[in-house]
Protein backbone atom coordinates (compact mmCIF):
# COMPACT_ATOMS: atom_id res chain seq x y z
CA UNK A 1 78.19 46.20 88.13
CA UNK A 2 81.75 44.75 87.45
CA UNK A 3 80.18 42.13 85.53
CA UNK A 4 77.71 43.76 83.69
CA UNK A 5 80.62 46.46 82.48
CA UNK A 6 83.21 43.18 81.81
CA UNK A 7 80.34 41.45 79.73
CA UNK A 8 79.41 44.51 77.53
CA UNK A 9 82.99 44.94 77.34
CA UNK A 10 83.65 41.21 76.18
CA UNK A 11 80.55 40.35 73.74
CA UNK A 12 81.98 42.28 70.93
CA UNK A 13 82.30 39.28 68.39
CA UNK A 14 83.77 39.29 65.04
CA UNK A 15 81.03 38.00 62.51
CA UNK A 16 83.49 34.81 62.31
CA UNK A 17 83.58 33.93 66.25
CA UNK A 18 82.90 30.24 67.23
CA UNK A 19 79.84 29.52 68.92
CA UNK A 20 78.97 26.49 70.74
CA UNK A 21 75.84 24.89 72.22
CA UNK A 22 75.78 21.83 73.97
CA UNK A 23 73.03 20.37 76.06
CA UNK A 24 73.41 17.57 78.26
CA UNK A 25 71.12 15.25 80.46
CA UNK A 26 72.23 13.24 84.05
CA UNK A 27 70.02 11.27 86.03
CA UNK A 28 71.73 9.68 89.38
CA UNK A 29 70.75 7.96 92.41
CA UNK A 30 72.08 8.12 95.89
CA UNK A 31 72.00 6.71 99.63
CA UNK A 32 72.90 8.16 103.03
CA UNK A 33 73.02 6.22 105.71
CA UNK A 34 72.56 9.78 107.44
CA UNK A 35 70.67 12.09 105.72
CA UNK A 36 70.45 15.07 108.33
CA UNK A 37 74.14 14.83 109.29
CA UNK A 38 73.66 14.38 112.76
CA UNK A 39 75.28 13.04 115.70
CA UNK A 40 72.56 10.64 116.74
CA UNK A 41 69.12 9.90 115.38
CA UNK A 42 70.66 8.96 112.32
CA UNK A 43 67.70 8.37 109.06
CA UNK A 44 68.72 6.55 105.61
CA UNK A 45 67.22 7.90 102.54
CA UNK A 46 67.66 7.39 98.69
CA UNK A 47 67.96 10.47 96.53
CA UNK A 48 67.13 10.41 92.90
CA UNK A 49 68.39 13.37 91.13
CA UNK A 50 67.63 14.67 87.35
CA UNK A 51 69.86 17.18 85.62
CA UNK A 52 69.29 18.76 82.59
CA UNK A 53 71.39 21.09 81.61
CA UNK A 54 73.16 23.44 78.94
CA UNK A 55 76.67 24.86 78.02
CA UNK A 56 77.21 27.66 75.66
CA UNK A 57 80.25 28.71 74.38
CA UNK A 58 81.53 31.88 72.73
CA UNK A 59 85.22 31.98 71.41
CA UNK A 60 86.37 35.50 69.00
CA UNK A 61 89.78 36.85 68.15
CA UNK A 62 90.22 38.49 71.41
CA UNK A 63 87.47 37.14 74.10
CA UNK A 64 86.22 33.81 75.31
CA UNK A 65 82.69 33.46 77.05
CA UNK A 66 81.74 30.47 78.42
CA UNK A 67 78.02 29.94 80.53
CA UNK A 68 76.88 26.86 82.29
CA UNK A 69 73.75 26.67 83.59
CA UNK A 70 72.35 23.40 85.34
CA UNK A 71 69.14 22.58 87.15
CA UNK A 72 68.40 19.96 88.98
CA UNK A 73 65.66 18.24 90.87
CA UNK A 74 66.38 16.31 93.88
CA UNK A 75 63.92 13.38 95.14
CA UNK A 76 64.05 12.40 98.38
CA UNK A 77 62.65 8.73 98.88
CA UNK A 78 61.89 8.78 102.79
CA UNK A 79 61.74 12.61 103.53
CA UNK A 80 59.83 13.93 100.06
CA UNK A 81 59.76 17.08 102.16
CA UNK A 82 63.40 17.88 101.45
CA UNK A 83 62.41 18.07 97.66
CA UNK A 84 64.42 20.45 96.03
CA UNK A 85 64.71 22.42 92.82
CA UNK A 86 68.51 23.11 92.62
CA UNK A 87 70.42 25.51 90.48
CA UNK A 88 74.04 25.80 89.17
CA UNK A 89 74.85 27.92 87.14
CA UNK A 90 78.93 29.02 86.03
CA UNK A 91 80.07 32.35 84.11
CA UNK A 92 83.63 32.29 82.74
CA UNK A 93 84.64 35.21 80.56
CA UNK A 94 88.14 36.52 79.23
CA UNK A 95 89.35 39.23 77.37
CA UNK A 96 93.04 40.36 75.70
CA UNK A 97 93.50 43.96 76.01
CA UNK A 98 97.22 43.46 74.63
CA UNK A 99 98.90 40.44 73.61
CA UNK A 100 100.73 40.26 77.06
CA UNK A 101 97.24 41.30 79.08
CA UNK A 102 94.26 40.11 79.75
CA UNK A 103 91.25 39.98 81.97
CA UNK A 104 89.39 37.37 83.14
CA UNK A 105 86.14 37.25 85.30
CA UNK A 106 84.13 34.72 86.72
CA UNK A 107 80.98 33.99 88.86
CA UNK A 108 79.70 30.53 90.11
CA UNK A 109 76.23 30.48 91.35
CA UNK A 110 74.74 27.76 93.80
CA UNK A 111 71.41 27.03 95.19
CA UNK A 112 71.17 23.64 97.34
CA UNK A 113 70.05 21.87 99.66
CA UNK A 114 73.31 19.22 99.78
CA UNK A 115 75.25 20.63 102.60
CA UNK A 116 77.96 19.35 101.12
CA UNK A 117 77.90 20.94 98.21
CA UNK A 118 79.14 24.54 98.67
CA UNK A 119 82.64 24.96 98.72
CA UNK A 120 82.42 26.67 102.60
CA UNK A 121 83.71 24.23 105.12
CA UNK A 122 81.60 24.67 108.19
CA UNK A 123 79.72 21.52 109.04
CA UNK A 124 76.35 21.51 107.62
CA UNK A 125 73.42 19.89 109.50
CA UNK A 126 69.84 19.35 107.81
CA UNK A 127 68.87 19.92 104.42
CA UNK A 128 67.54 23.94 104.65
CA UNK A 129 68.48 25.02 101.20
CA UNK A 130 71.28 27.53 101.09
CA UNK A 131 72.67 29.91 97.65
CA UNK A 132 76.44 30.77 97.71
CA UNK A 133 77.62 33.16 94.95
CA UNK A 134 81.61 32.94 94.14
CA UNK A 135 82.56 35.78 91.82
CA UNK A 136 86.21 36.75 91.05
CA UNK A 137 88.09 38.66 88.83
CA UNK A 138 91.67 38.77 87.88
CA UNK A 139 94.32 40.85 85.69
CA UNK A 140 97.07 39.04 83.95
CA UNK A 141 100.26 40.49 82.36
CA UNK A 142 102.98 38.38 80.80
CA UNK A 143 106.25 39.93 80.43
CA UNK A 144 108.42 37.41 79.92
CA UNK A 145 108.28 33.58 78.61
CA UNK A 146 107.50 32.35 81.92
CA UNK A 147 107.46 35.66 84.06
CA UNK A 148 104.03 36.91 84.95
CA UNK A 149 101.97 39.18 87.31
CA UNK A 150 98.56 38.81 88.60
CA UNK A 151 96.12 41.14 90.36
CA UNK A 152 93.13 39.70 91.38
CA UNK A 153 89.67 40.00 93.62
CA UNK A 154 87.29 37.22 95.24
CA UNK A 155 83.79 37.78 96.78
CA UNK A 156 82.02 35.05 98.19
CA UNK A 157 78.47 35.38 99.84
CA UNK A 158 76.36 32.94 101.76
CA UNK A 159 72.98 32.76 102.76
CA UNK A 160 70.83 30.69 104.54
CA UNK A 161 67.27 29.73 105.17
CA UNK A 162 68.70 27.94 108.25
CA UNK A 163 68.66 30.38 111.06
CA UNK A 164 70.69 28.04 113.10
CA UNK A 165 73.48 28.48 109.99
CA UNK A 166 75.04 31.92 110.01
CA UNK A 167 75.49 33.76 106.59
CA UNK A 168 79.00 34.94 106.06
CA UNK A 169 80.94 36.91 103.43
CA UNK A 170 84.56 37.32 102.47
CA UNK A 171 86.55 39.98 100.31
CA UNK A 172 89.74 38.93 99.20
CA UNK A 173 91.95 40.78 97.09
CA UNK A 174 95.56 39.18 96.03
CA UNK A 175 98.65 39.66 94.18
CA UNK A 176 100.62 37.10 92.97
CA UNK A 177 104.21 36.76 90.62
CA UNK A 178 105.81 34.39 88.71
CA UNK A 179 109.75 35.21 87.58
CA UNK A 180 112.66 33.73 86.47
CA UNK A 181 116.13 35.48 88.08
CA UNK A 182 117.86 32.83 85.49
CA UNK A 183 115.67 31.57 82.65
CA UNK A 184 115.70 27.87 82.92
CA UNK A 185 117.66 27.72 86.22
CA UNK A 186 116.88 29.58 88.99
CA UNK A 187 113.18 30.73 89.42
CA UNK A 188 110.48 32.41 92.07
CA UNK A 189 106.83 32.40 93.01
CA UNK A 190 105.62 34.85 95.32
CA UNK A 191 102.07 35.67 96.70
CA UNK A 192 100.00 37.89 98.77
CA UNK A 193 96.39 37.86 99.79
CA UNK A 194 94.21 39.77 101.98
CA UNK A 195 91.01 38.30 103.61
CA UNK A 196 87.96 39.97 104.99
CA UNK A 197 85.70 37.25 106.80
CA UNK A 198 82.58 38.89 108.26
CA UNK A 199 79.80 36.82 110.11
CA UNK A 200 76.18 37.28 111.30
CA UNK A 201 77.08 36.06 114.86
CA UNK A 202 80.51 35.28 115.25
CA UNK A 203 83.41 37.22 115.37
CA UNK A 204 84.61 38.55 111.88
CA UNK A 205 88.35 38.33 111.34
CA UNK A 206 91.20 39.85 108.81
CA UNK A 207 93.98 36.98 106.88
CA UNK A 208 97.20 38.11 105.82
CA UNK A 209 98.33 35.46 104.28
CA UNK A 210 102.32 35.51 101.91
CA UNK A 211 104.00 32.70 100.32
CA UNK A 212 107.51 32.57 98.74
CA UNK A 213 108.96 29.76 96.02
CA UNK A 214 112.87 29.71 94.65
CA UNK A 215 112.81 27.18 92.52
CA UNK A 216 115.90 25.31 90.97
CA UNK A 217 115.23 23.40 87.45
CA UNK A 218 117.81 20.64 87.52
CA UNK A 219 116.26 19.23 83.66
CA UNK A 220 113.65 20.56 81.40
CA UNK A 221 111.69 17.71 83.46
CA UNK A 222 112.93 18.34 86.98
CA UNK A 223 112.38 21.01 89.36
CA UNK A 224 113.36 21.47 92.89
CA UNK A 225 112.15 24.41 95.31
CA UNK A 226 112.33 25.27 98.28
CA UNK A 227 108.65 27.40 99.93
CA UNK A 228 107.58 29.41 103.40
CA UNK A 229 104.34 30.69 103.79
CA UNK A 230 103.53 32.86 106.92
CA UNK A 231 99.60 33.62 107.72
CA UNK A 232 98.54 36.31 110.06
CA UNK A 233 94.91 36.38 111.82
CA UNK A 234 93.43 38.86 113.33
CA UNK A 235 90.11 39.16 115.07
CA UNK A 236 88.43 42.04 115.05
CA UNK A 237 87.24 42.49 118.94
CA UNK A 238 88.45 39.39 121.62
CA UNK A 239 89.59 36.31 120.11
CA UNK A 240 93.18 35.54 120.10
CA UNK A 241 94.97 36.15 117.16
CA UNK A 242 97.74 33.37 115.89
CA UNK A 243 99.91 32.70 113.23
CA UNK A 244 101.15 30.27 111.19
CA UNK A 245 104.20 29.37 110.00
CA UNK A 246 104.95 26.65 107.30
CA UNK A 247 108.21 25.79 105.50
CA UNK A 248 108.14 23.35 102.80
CA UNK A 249 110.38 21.55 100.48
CA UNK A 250 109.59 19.49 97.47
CA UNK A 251 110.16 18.56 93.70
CA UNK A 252 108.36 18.54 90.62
């Protein structure tokens, strides 16, 4: 619904708004010396993959719509039965409600059988195709020449046809500020997320998760700052919760 509302909301193009279309073609081939991702047992296979694909791009005065959409077939040399039709396709969209403001929404579609290519990190075993949908929205408001504030929202969803693979989803709503006490010398980043991680099977969890920046510009080119982040976890029934605690120093 948030898209749908975000996209009517966005495709309201002058008569002069730049429109691009460009298709594009891959073709690549790869080997795996371990094509399940197992322990032991380990098979070799060559995959030959063919990607067509299309971008189209919509820039007017005030919005920006972007849409990438990219099949491709994957064919498996050794193990044809892990032949797969895969799908990609990426949704950017912006829009300036004042000169200082805008919004900006995204959603990034998978379908796969690579278990390497979603960005979850659990460690994927066999080649049972999987679709993860990212979608995220965010609310941007500059008020100053480098002071800004950001509200924003993640949902991530995963599904298997793996039953040995849980699904899992996470909300994750976040607030985050750039701001200059002393423009050009002195100079903060601060952050704050909230994570919701449910499971089919195991335990489903809450992140609190806050990070803090002063920063001291030495030269137009040189920055130093000084950064602590502190992450709570806390599971919803018997695991133990932890935290984590992690100063940092550094320069850019």
């Amino acid at each position: 619904t948030m898209g749908t509302i975000l996209m009517l909301g966005i495709l309201r193009y002058s008569a002069d708004a730049a429109v691009t279309f460009y298709p594009h073609l891959s073709v690549g081939n790869m080997y795996t010396d371990n094509v399940d991702l197992t322990g032991d047992d380990e098979e070799y296979d060559f995959i030959t993959t063919l990607s067509p694909g299309v971008d189209l791009g919509m820039t007017g005065q005030f919005s920006d719509l972007s849409i990438t959409y990219t099949p491709t077939y994957a064919s498996y040399l050794r193990f044809p039965e892990n032949n797969t039709l895969r799908h990609n396709a990426i949704l950017n969209t912006s829009r300036h409600l004042t000169p200082a403001t805008h919004l900006e929404f995204s959603n990034d579609f998978l379908y796969s059988e690579d278990p390497i290519s979603d960005i979850d990190t659990t460690v994927r075993q066999g080649r049972n195709p999987y679709t993860a949908n990212t979608a995220a929205f965010a609310m941007n408001n500059q008020f100053g020449p480098d002071d800004s504030i950001t509200l924003g929202y993640e949902y991530y969803l995963l599904n298997n046809t793996d039953s040995t693979i849980e699904d899992n989803e996470h909300y994750r709503p976040s607030i985050s500020m750039n701001y200059w006490l002393a423009p050009n010398r002195y100079g903060t980043e601060s952050e704050l997320s909230y994570t919701r991680e449910n499971f089919d099977d195991s335990e489903d969890y809450n992140e609190t998760s806050a990070r803090f920046r002063l920063i001291r510009r030495l030269s137009p080119h040189f920055d130093v700052y000084a950064e602590y982040t502190h992450e709570l976890t806390n599971y919803v029934a018997e695991d133990e919760d932890f935290q984590v605690f992690s100063p940092l120093a550094g320069f850019i």
